[in-house]
PDB file of N, CA and C in Angstrom:
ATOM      1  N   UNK A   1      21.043  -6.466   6.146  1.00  0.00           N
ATOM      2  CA  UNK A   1      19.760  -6.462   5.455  1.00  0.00           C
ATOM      3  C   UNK A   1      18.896  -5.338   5.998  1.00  0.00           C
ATOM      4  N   UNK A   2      18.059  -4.780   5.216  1.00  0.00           N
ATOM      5  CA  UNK A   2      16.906  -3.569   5.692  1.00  0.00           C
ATOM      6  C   UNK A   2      15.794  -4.288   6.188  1.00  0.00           C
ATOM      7  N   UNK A   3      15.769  -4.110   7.605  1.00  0.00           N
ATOM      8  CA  UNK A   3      14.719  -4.970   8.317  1.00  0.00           C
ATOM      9  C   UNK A   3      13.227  -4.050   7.729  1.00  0.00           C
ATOM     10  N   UNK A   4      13.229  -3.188   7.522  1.00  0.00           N
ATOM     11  CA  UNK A   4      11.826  -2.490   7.048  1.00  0.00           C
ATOM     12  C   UNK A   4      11.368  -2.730   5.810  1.00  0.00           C
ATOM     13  N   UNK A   5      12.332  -2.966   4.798  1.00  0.00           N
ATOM     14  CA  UNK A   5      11.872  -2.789   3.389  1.00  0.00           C
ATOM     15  C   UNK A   5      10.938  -3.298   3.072  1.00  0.00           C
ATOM     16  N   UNK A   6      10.915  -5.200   3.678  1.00  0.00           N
ATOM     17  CA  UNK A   6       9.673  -5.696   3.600  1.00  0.00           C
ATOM     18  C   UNK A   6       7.780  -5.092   3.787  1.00  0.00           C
ATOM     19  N   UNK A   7       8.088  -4.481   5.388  1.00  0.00           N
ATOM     20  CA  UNK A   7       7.057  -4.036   6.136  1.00  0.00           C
ATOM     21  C   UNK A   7       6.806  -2.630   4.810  1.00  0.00           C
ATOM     22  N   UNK A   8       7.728  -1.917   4.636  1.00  0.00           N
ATOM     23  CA  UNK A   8       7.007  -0.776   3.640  1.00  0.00           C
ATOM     24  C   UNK A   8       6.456  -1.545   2.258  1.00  0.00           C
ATOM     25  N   UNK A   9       6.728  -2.204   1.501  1.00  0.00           N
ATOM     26  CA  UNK A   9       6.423  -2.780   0.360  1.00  0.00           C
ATOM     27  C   UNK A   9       5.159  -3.534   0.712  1.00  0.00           C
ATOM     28  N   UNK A  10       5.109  -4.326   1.505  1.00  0.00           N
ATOM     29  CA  UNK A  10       3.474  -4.281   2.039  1.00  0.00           C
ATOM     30  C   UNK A  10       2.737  -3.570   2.173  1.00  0.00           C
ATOM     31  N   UNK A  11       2.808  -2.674   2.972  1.00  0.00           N
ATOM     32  CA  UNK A  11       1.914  -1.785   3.413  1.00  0.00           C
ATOM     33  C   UNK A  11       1.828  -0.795   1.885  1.00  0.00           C
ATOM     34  N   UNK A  12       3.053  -0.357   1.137  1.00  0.00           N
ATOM     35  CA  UNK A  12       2.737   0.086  -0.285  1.00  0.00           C
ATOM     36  C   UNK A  12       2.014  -0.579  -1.226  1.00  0.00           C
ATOM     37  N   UNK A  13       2.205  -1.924  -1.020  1.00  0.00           N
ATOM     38  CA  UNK A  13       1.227  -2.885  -2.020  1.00  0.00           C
ATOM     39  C   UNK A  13      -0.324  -2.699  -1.416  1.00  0.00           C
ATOM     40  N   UNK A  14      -0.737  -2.873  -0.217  1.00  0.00           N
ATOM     41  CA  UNK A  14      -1.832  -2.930   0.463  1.00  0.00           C
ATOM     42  C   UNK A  14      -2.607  -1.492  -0.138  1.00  0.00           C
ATOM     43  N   UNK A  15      -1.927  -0.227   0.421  1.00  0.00           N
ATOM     44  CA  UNK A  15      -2.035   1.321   0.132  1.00  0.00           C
ATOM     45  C   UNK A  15      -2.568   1.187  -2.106  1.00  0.00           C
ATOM     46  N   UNK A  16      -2.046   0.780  -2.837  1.00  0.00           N
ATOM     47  CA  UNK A  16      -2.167   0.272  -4.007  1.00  0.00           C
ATOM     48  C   UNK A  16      -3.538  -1.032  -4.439  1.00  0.00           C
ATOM     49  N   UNK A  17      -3.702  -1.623  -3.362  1.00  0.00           N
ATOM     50  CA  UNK A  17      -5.126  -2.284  -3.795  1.00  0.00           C
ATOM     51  C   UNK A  17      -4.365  -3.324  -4.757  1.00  0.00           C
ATOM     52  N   UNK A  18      -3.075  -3.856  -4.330  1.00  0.00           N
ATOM     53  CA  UNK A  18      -2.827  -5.026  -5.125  1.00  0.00           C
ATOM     54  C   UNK A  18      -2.918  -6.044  -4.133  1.00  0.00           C
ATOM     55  N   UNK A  19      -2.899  -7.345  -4.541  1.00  0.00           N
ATOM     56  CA  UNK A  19      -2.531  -8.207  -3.720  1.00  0.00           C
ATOM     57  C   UNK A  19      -1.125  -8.962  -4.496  1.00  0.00           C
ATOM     58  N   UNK A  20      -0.632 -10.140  -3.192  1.00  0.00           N
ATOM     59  CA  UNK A  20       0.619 -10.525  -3.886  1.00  0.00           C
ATOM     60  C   UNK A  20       0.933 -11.104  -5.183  1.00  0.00           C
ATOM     61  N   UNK A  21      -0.034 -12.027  -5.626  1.00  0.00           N
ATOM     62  CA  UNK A  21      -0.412 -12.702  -7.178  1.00  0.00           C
ATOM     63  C   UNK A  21       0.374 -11.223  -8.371  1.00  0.00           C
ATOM     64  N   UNK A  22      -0.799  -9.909  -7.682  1.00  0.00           N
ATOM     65  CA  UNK A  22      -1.017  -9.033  -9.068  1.00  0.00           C
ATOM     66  C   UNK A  22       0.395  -8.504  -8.781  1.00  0.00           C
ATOM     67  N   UNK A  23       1.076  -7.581  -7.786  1.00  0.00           N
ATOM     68  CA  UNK A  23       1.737  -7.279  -7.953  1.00  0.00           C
ATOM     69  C   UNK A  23       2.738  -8.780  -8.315  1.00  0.00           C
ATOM     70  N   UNK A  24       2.936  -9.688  -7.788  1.00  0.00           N
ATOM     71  CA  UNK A  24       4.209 -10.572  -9.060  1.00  0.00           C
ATOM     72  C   UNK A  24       4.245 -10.588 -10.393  1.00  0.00           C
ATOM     73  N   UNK A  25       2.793 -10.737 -10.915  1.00  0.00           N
ATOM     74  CA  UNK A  25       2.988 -10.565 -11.766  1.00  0.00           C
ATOM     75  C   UNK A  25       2.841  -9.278 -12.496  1.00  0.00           C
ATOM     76  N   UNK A  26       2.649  -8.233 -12.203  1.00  0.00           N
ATOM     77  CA  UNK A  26       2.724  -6.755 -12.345  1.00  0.00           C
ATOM     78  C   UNK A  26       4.682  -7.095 -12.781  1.00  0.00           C
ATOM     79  N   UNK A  27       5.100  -7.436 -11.464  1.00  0.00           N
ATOM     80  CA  UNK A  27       6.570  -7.372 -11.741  1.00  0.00           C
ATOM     81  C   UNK A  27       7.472  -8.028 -12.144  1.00  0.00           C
ATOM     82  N   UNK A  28       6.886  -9.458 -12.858  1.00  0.00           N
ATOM     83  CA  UNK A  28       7.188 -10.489 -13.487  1.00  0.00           C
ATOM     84  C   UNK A  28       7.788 -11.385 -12.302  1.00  0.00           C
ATOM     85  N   UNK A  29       7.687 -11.531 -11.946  1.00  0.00           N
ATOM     86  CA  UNK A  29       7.988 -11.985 -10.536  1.00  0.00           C
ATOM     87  C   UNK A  29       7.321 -13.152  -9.722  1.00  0.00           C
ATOM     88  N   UNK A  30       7.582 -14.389  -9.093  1.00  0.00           N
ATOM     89  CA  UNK A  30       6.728 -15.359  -8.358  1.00  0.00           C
ATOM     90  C   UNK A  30       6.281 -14.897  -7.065  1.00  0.00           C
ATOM     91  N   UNK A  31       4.680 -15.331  -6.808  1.00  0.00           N
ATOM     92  CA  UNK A  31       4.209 -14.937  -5.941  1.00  0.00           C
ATOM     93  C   UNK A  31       4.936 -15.108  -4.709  1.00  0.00           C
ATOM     94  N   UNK A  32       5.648 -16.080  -4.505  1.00  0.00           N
ATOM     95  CA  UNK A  32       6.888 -16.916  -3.628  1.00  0.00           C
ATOM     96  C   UNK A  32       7.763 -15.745  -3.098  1.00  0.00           C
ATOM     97  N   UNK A  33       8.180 -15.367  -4.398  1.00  0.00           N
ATOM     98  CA  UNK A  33       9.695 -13.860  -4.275  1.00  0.00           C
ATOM     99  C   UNK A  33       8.789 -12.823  -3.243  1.00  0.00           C
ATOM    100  N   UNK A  34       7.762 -12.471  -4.130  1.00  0.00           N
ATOM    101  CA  UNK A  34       6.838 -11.395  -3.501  1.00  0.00           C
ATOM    102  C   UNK A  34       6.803 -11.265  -1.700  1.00  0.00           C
ATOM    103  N   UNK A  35       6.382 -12.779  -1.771  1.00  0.00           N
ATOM    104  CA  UNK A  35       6.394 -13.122   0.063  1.00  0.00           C
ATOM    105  C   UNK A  35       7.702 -12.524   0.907  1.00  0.00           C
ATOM    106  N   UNK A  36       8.725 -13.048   0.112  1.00  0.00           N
ATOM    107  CA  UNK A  36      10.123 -13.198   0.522  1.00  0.00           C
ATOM    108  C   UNK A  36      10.255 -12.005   0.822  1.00  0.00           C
ATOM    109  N   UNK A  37      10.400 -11.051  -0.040  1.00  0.00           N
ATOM    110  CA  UNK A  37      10.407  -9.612   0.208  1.00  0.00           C
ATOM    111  C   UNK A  37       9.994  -9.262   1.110  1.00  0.00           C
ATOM    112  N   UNK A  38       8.787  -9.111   0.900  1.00  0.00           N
ATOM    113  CA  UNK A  38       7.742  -8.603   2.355  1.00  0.00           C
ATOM    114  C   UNK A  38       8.237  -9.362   3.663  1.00  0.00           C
ATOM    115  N   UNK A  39       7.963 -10.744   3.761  1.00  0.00           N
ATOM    116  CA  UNK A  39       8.958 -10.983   4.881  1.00  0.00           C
ATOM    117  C   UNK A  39      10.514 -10.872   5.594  1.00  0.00           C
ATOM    118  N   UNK A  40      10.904 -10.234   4.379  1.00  0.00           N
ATOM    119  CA  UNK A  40      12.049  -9.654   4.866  1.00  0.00           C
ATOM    120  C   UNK A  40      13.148 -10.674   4.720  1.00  0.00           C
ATOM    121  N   UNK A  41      12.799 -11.331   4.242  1.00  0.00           N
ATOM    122  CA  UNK A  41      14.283 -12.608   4.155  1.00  0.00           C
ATOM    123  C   UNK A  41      14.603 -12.652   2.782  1.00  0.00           C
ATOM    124  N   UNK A  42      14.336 -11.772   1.622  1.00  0.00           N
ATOM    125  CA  UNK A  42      14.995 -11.773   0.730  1.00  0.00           C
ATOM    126  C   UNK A  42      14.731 -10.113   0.316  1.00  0.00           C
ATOM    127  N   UNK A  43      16.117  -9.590  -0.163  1.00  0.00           N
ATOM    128  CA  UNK A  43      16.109  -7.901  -0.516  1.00  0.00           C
ATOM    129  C   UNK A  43      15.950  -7.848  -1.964  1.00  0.00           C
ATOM    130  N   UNK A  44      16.520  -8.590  -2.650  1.00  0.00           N
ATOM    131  CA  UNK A  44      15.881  -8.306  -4.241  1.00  0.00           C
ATOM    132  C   UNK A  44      17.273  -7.597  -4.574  1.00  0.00           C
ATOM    133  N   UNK A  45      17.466  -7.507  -6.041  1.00  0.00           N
ATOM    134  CA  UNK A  45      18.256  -6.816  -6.801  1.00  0.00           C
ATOM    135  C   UNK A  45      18.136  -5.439  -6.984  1.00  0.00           C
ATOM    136  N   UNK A  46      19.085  -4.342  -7.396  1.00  0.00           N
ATOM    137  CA  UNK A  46      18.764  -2.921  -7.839  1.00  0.00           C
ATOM    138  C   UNK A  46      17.508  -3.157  -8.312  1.00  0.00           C
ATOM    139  N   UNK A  47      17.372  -3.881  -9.567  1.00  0.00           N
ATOM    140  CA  UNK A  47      16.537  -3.845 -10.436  1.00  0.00           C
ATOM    141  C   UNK A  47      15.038  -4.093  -9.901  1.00  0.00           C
ATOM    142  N   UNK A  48      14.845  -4.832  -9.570  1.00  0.00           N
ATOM    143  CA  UNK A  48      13.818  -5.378  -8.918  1.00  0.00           C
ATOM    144  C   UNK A  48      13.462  -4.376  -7.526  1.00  0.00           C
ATOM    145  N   UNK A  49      13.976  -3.847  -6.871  1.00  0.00           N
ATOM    146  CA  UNK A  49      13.549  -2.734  -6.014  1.00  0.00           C
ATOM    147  C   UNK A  49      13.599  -1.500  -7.163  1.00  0.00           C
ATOM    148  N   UNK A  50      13.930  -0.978  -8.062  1.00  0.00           N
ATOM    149  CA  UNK A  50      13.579   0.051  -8.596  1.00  0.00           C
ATOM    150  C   UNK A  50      12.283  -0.139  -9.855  1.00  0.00           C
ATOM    151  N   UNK A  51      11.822  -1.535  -9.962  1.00  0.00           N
ATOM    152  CA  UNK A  51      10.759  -1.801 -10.187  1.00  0.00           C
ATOM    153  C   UNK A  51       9.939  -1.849  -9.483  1.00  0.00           C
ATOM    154  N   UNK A  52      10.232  -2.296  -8.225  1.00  0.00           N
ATOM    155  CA  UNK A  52       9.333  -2.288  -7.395  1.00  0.00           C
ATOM    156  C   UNK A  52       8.612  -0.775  -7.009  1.00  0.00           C
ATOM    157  N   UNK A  53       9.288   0.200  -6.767  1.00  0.00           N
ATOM    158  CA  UNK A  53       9.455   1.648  -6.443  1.00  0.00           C
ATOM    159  C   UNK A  53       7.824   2.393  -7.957  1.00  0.00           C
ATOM    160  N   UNK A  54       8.643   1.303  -8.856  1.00  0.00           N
ATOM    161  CA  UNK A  54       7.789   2.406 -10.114  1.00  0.00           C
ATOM    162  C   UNK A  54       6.160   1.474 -10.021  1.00  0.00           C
ATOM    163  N   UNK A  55       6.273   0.476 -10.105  1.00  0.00           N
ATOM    164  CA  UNK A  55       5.072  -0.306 -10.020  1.00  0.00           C
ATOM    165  C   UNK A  55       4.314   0.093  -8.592  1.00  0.00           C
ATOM    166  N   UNK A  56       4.565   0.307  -7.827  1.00  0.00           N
ATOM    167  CA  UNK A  56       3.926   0.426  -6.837  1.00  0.00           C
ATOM    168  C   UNK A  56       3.862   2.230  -6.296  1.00  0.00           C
ATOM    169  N   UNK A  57       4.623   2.710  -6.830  1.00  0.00           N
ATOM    170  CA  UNK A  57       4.384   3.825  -7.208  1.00  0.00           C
ATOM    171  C   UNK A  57       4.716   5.031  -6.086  1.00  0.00           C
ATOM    172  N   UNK A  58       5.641   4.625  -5.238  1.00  0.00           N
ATOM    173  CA  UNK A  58       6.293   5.313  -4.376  1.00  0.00           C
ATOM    174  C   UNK A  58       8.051   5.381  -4.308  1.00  0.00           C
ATOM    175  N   UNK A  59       8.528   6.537  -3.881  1.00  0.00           N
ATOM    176  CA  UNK A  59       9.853   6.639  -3.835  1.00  0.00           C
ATOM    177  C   UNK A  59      10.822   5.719  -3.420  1.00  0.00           C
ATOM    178  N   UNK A  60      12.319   5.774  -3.400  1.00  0.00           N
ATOM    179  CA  UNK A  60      13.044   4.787  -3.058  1.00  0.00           C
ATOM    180  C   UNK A  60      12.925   5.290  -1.559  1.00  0.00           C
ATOM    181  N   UNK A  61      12.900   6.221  -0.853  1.00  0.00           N
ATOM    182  CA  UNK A  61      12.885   7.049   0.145  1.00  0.00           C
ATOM    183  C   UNK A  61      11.429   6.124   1.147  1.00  0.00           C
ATOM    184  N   UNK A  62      10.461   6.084   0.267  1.00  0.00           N
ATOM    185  CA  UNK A  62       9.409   5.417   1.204  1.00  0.00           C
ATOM    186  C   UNK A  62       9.676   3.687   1.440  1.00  0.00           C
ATOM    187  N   UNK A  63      10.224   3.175   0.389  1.00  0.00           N
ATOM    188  CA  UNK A  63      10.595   1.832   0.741  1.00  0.00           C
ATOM    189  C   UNK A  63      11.630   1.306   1.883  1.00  0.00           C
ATOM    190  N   UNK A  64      12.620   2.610   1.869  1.00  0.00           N
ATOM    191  CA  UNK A  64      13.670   2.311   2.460  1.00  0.00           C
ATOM    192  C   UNK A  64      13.751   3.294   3.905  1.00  0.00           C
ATOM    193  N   UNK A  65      12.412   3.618   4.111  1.00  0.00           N
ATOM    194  CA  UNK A  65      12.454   4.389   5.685  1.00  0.00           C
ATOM    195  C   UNK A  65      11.991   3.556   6.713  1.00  0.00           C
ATOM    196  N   UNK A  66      12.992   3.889   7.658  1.00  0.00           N
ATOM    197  CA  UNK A  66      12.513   2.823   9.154  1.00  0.00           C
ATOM    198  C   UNK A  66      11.485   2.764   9.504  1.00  0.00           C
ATOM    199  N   UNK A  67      10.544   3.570   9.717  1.00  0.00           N
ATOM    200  CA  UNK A  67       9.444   3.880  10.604  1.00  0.00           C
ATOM    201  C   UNK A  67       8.233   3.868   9.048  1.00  0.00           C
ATOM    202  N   UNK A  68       6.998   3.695   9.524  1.00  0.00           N
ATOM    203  CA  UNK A  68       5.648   4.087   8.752  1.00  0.00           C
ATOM    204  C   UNK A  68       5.656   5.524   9.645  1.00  0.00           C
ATOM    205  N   UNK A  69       5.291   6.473   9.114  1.00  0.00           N
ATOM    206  CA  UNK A  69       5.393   7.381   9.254  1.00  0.00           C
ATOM    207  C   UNK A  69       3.723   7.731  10.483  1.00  0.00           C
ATOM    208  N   UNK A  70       4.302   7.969  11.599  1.00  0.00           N
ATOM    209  CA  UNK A  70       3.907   8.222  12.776  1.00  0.00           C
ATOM    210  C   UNK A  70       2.308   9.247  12.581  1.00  0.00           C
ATOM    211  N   UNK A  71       2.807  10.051  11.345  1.00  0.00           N
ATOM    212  CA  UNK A  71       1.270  10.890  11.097  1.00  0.00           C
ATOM    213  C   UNK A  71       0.165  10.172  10.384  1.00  0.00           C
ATOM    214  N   UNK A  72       0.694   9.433   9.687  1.00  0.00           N
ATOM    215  CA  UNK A  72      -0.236   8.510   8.515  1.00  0.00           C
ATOM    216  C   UNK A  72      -0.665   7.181   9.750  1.00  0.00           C
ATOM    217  N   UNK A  73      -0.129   7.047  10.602  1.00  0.00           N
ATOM    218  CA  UNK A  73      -1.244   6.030  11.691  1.00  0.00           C
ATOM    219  C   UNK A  73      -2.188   6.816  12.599  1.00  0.00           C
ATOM    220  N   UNK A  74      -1.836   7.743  12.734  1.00  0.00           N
ATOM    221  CA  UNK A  74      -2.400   8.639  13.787  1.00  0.00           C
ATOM    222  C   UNK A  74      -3.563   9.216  13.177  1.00  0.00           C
ATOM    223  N   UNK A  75      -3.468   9.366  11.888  1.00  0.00           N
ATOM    224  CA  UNK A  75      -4.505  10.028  10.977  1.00  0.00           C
ATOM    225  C   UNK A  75      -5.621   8.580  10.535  1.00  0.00           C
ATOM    226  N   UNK A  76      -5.046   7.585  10.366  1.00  0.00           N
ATOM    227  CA  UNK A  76      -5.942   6.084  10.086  1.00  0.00           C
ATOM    228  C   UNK A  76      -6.608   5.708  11.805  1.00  0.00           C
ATOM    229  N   UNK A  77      -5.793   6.158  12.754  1.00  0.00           N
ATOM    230  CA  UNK A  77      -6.589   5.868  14.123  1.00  0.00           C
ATOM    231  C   UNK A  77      -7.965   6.864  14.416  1.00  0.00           C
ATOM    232  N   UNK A  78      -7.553   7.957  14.086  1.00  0.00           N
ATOM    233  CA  UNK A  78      -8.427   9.353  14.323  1.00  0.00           C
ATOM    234  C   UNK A  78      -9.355   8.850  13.677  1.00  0.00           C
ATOM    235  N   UNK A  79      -9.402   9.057  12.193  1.00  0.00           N
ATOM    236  CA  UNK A  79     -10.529   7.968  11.245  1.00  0.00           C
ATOM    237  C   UNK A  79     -11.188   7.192  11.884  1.00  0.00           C
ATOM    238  N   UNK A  80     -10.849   5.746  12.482  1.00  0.00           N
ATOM    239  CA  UNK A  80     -11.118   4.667  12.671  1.00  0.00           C
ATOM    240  C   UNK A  80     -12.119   5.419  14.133  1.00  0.00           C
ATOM    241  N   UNK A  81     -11.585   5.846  14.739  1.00  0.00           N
ATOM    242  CA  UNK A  81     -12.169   6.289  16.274  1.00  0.00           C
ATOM    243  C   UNK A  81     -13.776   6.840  15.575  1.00  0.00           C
ATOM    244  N   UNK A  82     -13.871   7.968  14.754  1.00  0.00           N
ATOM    245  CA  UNK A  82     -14.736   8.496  14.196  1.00  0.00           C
ATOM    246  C   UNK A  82     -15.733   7.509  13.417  1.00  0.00           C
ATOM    247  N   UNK A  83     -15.296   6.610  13.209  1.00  0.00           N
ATOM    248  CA  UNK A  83     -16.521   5.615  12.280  1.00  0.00           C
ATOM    249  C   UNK A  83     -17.270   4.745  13.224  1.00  0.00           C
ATOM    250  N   UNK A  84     -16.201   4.220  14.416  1.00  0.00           N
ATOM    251  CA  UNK A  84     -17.062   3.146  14.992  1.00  0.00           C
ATOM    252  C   UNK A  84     -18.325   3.640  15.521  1.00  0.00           C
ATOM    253  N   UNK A  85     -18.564   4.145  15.604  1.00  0.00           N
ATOM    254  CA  UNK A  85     -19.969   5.007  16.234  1.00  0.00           C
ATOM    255  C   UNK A  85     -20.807   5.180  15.460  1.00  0.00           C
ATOM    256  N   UNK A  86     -20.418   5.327  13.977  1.00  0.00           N
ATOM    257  CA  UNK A  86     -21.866   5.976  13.183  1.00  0.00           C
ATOM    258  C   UNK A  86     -22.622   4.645  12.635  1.00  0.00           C
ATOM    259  N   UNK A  87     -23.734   4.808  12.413  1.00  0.00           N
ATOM    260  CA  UNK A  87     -25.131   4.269  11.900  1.00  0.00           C
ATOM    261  C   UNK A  87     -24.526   3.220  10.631  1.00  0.00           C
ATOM    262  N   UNK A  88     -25.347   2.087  10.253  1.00  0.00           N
ATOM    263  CA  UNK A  88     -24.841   1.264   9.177  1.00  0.00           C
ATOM    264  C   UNK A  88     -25.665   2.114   8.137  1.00  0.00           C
ATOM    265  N   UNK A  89     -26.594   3.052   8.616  1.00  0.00           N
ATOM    266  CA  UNK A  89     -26.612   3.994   7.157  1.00  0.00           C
ATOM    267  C   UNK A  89     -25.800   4.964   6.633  1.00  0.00           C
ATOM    268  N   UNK A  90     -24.844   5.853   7.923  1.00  0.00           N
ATOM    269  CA  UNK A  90     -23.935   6.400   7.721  1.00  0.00           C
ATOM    270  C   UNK A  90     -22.927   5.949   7.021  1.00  0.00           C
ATOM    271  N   UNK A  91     -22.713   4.882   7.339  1.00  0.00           N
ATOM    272  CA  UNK A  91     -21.032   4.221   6.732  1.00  0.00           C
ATOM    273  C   UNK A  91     -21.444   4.051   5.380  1.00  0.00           C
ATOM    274  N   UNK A  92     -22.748   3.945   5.135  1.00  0.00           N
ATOM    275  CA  UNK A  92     -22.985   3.297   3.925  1.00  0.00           C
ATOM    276  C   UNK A  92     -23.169   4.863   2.758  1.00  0.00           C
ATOM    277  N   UNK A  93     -23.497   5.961   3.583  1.00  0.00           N
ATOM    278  CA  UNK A  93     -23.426   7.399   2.887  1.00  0.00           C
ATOM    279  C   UNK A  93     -22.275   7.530   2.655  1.00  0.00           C
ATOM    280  N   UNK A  94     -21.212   7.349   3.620  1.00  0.00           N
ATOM    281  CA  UNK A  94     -19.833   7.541   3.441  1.00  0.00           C
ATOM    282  C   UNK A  94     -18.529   6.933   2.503  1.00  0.00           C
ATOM    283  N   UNK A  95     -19.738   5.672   2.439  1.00  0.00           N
ATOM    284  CA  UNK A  95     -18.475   4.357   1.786  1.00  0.00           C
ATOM    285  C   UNK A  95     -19.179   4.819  -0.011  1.00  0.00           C
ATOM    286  N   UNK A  96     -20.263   5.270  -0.426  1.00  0.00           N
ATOM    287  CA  UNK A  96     -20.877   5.770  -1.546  1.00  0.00           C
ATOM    288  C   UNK A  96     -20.175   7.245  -1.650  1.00  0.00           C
ATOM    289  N   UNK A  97     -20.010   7.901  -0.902  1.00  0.00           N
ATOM    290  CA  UNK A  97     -18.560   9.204  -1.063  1.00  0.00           C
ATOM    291  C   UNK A  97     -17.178   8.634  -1.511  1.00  0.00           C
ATOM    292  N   UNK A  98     -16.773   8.281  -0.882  1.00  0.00           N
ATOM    293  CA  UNK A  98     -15.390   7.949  -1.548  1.00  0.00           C
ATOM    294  C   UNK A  98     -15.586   7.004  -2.471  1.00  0.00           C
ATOM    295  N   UNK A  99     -16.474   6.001  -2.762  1.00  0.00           N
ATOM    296  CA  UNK A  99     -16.765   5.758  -4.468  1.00  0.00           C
ATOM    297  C   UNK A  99     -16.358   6.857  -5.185  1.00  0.00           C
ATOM    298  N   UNK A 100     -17.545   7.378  -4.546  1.00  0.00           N
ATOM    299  CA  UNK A 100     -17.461   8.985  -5.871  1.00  0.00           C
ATOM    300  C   UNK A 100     -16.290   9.126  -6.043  1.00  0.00           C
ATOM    301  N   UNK A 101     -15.410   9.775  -4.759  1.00  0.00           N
ATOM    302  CA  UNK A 101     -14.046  10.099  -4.796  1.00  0.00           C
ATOM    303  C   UNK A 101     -12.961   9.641  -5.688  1.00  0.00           C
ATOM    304  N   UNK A 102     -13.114   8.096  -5.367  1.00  0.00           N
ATOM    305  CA  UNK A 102     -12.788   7.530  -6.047  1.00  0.00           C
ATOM    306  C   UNK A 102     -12.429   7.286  -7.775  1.00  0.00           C
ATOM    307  N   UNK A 103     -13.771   7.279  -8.187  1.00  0.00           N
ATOM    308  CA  UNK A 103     -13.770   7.382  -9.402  1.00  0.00           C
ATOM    309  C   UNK A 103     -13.821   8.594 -10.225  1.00  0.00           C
ATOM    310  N   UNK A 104     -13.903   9.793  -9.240  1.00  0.00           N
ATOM    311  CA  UNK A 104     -13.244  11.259 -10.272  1.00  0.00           C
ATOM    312  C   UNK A 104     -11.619  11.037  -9.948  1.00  0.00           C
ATOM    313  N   UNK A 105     -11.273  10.520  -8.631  1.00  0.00           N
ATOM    314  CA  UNK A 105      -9.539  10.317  -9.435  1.00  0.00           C
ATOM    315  C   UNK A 105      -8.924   9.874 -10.568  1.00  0.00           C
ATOM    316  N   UNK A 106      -9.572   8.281 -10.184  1.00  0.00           N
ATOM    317  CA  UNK A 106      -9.217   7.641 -11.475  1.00  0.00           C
ATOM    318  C   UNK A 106      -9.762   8.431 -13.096  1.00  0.00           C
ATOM    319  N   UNK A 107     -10.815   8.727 -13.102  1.00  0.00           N
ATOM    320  CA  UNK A 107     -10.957   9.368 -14.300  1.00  0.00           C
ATOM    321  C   UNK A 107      -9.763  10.768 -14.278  1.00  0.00           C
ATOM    322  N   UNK A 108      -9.929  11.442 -13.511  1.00  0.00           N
ATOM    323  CA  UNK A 108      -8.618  12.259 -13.228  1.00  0.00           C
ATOM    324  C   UNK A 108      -7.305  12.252 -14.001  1.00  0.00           C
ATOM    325  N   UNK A 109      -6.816  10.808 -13.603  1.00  0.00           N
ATOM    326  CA  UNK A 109      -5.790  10.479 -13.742  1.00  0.00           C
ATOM    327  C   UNK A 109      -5.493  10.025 -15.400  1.00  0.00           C
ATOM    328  N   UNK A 110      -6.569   9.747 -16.154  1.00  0.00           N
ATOM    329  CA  UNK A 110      -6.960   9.085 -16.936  1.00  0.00           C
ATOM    330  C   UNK A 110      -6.265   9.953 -18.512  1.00  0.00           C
TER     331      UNK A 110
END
């Protein structure tokens, strides 16, 4: 069994702003299976991992790599180090930026 697959499909669902409900049913799927996966005690079919891959919107390559990739924590720690310090007006300038950000992607994408 791929002891990671779970841990990436989480952290891809999380990275995606789903929770387990949406993505099951995103993938027709019981919230139950969903768990299973992520906990790692059930791998799923071709099918169902190459749904999984398109719904959630990353490669077979990111589901199926050992490691979370060592730069993408290091870059969420650096972040994290940098916020605890600023002002609850700062965070609040900042968290109204990536709104913005936010919503020229999605229109972006649109």
């Amino acid at each position: 069994m791929i002891t990671n697959l779970g841990k990436n499909v989480k952290l891809a669902r999380i990275k995606k702003g789903l929770s387990q409900p949406e993505l099951a049913e995103r993938m027709g799927l019981s919230v139950d299976t969903i768990k299973r996966i992520e906990q790692g005690t059930l791998a799923g079919s071709l099918e169902t991992f190459c749904k999984l891959c398109e719904v959630l919107n990353v490669s077979p390559n990111y589901l199926l790599k050992d490691e979370i990739e060592i730069a993408d924590m290091k870059a969420v720690s650096e972040l994290s180090d940098r916020l605890i310090n600023l002002s609850s007006e700062q965070l609040s300038l900042i968290s109204e930026i990536l709104d913005k950000i936010n919503d020229f992607l999605s229109n972006k994408e649109k």
